[in-house]
PDB file of N, CA and C in Angstrom:
ATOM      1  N   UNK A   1      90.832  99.549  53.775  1.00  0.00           N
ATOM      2  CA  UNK A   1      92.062 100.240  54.074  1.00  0.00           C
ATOM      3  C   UNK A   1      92.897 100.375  52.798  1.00  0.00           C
ATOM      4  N   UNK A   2      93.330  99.643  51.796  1.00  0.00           N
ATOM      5  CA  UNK A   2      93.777  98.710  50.826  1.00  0.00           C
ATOM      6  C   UNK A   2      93.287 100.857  49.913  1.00  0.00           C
ATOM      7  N   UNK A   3      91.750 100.931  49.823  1.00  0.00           N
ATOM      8  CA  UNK A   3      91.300 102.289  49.180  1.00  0.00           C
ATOM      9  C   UNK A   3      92.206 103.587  49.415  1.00  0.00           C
ATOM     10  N   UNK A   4      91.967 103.066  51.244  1.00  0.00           N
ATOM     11  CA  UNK A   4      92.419 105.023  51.573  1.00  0.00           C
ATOM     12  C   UNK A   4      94.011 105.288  51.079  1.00  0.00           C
ATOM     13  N   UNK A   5      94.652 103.969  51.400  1.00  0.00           N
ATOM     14  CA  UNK A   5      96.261 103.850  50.808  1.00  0.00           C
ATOM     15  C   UNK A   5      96.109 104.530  48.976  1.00  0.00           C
ATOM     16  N   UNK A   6      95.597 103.985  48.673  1.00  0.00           N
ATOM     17  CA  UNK A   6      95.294 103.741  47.038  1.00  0.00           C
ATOM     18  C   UNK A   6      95.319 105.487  46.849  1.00  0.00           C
ATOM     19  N   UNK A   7      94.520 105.790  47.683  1.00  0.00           N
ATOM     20  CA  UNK A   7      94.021 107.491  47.185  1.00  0.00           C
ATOM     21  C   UNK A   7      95.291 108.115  47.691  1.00  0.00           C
ATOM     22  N   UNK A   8      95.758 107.666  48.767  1.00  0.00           N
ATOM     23  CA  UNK A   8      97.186 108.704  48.925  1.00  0.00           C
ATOM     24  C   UNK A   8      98.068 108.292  48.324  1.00  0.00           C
ATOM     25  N   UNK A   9      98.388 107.404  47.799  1.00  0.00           N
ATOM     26  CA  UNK A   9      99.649 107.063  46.402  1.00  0.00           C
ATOM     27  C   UNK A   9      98.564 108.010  44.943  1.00  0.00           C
ATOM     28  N   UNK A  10      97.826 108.591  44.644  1.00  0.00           N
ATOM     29  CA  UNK A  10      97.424 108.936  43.916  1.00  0.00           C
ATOM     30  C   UNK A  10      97.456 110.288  44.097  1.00  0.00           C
ATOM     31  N   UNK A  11      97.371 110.926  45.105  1.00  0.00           N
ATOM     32  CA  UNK A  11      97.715 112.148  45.721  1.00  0.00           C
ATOM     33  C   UNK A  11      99.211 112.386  45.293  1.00  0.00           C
ATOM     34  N   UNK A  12     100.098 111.586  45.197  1.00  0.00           N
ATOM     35  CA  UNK A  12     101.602 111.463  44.902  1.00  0.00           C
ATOM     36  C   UNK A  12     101.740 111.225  43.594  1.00  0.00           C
ATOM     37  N   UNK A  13     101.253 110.334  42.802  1.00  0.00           N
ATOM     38  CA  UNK A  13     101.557 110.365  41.366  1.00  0.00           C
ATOM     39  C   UNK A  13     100.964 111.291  41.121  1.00  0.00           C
ATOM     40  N   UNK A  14      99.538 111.495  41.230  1.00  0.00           N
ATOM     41  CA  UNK A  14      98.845 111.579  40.155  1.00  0.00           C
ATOM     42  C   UNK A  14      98.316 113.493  40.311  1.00  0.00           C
ATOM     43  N   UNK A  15      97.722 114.073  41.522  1.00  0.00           N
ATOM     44  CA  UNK A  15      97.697 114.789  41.716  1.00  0.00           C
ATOM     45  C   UNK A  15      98.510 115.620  43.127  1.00  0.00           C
ATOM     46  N   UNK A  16     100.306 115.839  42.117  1.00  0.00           N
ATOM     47  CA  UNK A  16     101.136 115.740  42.476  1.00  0.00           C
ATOM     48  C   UNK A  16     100.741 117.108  43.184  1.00  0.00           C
ATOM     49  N   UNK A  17     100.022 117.994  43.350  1.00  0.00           N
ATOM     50  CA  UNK A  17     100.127 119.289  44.204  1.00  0.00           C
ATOM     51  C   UNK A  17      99.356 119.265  44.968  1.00  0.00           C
ATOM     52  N   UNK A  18      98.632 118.666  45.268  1.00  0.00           N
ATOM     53  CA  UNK A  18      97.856 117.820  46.379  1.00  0.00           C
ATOM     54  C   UNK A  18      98.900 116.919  47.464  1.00  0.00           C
ATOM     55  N   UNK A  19      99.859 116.109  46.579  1.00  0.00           N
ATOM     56  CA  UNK A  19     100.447 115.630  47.068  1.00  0.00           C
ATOM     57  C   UNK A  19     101.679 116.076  48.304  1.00  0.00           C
ATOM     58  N   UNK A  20     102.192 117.519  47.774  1.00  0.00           N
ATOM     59  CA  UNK A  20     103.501 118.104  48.258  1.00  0.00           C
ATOM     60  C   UNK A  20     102.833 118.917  49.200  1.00  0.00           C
ATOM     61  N   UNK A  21     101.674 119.185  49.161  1.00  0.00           N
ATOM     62  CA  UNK A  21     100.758 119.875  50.782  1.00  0.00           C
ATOM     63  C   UNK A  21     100.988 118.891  52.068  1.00  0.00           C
ATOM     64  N   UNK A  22     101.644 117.181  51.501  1.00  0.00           N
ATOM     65  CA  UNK A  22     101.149 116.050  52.438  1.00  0.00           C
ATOM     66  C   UNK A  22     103.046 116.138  53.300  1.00  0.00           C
ATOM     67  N   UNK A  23     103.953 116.676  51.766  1.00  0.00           N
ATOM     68  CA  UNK A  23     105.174 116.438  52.668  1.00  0.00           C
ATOM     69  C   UNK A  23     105.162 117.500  54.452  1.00  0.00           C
ATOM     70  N   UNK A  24     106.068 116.296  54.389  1.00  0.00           N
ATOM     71  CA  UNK A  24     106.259 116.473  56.397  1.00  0.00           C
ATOM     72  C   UNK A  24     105.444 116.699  57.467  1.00  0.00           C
ATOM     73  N   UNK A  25     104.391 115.921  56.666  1.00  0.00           N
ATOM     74  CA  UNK A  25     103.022 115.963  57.297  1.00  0.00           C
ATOM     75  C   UNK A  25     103.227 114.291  58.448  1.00  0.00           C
ATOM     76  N   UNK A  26     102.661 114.500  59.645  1.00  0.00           N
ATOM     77  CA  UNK A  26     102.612 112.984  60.180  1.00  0.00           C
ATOM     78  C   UNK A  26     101.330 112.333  59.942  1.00  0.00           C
ATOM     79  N   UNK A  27     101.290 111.064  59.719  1.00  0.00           N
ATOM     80  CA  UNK A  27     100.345 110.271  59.762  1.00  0.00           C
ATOM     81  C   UNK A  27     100.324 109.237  61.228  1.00  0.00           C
ATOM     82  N   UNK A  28      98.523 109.748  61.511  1.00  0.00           N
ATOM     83  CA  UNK A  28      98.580 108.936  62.994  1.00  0.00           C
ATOM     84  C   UNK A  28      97.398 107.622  62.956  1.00  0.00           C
ATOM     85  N   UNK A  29      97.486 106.857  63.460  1.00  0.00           N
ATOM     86  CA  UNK A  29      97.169 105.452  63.377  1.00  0.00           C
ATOM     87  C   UNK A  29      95.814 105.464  64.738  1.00  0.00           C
ATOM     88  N   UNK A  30      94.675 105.246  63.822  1.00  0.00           N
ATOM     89  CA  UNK A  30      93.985 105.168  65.090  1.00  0.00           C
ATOM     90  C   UNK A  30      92.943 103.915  65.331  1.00  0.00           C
ATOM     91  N   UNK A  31      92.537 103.548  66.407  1.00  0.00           N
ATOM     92  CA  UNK A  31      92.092 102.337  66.205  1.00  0.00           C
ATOM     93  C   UNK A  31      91.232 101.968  67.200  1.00  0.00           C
ATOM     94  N   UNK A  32      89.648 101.266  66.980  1.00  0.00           N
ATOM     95  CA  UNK A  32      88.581 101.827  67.761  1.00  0.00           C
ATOM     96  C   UNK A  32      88.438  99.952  68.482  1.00  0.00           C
ATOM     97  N   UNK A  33      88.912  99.347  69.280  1.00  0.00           N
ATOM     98  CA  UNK A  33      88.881  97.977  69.830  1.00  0.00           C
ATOM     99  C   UNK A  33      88.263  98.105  71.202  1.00  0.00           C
ATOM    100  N   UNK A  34      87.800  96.736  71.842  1.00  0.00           N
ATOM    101  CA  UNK A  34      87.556  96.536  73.099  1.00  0.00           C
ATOM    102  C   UNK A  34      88.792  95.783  73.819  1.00  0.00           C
ATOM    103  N   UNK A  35      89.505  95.371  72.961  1.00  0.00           N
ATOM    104  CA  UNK A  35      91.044  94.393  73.147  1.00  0.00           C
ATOM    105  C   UNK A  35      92.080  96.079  73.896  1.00  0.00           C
ATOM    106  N   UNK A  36      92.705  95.397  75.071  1.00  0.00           N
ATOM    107  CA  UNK A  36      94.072  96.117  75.354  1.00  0.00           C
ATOM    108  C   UNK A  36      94.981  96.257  74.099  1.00  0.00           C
ATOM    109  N   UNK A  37      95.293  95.064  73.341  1.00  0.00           N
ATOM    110  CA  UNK A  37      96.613  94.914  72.327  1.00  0.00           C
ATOM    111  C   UNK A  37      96.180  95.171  71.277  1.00  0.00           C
ATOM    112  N   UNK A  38      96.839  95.416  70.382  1.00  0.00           N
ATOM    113  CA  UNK A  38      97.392  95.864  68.862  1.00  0.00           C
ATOM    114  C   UNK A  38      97.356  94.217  68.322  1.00  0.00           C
ATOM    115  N   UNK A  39      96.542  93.678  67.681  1.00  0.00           N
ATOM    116  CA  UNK A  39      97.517  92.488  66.943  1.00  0.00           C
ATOM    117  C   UNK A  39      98.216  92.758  65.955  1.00  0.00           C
ATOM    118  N   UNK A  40      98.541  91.817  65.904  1.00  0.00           N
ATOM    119  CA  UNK A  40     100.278  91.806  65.374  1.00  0.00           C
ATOM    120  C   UNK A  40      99.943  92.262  63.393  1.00  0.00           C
ATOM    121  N   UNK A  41     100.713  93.124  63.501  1.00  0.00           N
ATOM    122  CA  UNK A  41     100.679  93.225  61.481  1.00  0.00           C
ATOM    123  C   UNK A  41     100.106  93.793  61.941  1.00  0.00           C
ATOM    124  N   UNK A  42      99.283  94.899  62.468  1.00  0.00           N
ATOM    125  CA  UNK A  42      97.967  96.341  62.134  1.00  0.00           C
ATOM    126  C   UNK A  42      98.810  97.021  61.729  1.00  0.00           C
ATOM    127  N   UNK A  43     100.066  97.575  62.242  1.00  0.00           N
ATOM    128  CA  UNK A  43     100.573  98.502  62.223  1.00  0.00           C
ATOM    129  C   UNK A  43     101.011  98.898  60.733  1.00  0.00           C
ATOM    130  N   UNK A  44     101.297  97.558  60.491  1.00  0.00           N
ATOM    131  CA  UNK A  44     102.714  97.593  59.255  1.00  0.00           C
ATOM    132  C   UNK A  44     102.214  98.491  57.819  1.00  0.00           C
ATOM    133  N   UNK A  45     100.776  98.217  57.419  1.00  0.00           N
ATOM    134  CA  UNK A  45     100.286  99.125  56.423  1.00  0.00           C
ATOM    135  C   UNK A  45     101.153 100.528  56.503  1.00  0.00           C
ATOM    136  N   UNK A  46     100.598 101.189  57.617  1.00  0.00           N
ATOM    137  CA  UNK A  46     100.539 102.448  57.865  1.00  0.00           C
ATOM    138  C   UNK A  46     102.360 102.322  57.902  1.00  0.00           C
ATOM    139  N   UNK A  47     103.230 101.955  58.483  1.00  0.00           N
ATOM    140  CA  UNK A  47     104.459 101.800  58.812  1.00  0.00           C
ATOM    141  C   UNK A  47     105.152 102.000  57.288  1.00  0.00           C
ATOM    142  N   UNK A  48     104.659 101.062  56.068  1.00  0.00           N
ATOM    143  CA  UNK A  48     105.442 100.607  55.564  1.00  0.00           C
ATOM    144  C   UNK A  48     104.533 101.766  54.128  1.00  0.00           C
ATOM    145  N   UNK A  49     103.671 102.510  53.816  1.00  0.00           N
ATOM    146  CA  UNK A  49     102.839 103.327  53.293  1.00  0.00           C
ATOM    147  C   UNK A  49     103.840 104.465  53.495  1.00  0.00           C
ATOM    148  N   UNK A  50     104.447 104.789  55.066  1.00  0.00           N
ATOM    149  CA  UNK A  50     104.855 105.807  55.192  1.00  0.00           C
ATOM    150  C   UNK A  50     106.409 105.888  54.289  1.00  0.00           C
ATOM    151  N   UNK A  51     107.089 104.780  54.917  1.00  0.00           N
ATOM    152  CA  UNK A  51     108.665 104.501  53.936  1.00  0.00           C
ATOM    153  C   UNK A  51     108.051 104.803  52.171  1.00  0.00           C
ATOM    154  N   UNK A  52     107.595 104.276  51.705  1.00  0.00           N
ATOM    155  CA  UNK A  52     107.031 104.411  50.473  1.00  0.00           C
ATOM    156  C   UNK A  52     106.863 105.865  49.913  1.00  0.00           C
ATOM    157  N   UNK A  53     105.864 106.416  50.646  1.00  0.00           N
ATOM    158  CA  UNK A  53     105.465 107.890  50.469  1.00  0.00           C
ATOM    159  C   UNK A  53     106.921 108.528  50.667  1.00  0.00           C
ATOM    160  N   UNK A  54     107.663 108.541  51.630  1.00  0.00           N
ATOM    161  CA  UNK A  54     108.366 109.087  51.603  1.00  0.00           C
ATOM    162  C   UNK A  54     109.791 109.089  50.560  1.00  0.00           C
ATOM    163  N   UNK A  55     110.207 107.595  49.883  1.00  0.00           N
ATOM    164  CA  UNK A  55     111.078 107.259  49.084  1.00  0.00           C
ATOM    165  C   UNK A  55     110.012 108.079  47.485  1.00  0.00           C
ATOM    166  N   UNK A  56     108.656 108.289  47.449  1.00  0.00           N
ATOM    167  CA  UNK A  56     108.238 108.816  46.178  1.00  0.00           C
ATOM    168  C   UNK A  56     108.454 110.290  46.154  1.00  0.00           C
ATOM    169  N   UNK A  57     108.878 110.877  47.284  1.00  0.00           N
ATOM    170  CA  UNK A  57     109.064 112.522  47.226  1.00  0.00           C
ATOM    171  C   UNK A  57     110.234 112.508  46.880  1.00  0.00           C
ATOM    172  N   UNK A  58     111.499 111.903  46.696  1.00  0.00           N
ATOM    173  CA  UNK A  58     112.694 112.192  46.706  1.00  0.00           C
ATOM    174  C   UNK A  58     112.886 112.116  45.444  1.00  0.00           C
TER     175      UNK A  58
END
């Protein structure tokens, strides 16, 4: 996971017009379990990737 993050902060520095195709784009969270629940912390990558991405467009 740690990668796919890696490549979309690189999409933002690095190949910044790649990157501005991504503004106001949503990112959706998907997740393949036999469990009913979410444990706890899955989310936060994706949660806290998004605040990020979004504080690097401004």
């Amino acid at each position: 996971m740690k990668t796919f993050f890696d490549r979309i902060t690189d999409c933002l520095k690095i190949e910044k017009e790649t990157g501005r195709k991504l503004r106001g784009k949503a990112m959706t969270m998907v997740s393949c379990r036999s469990d009913d629940e979410i444990k706890e912390g899955f989310a936060m990558p994706f949660r806290e990737s998004t605040i990020f991405r979004n504080d690097l467009q401004r």
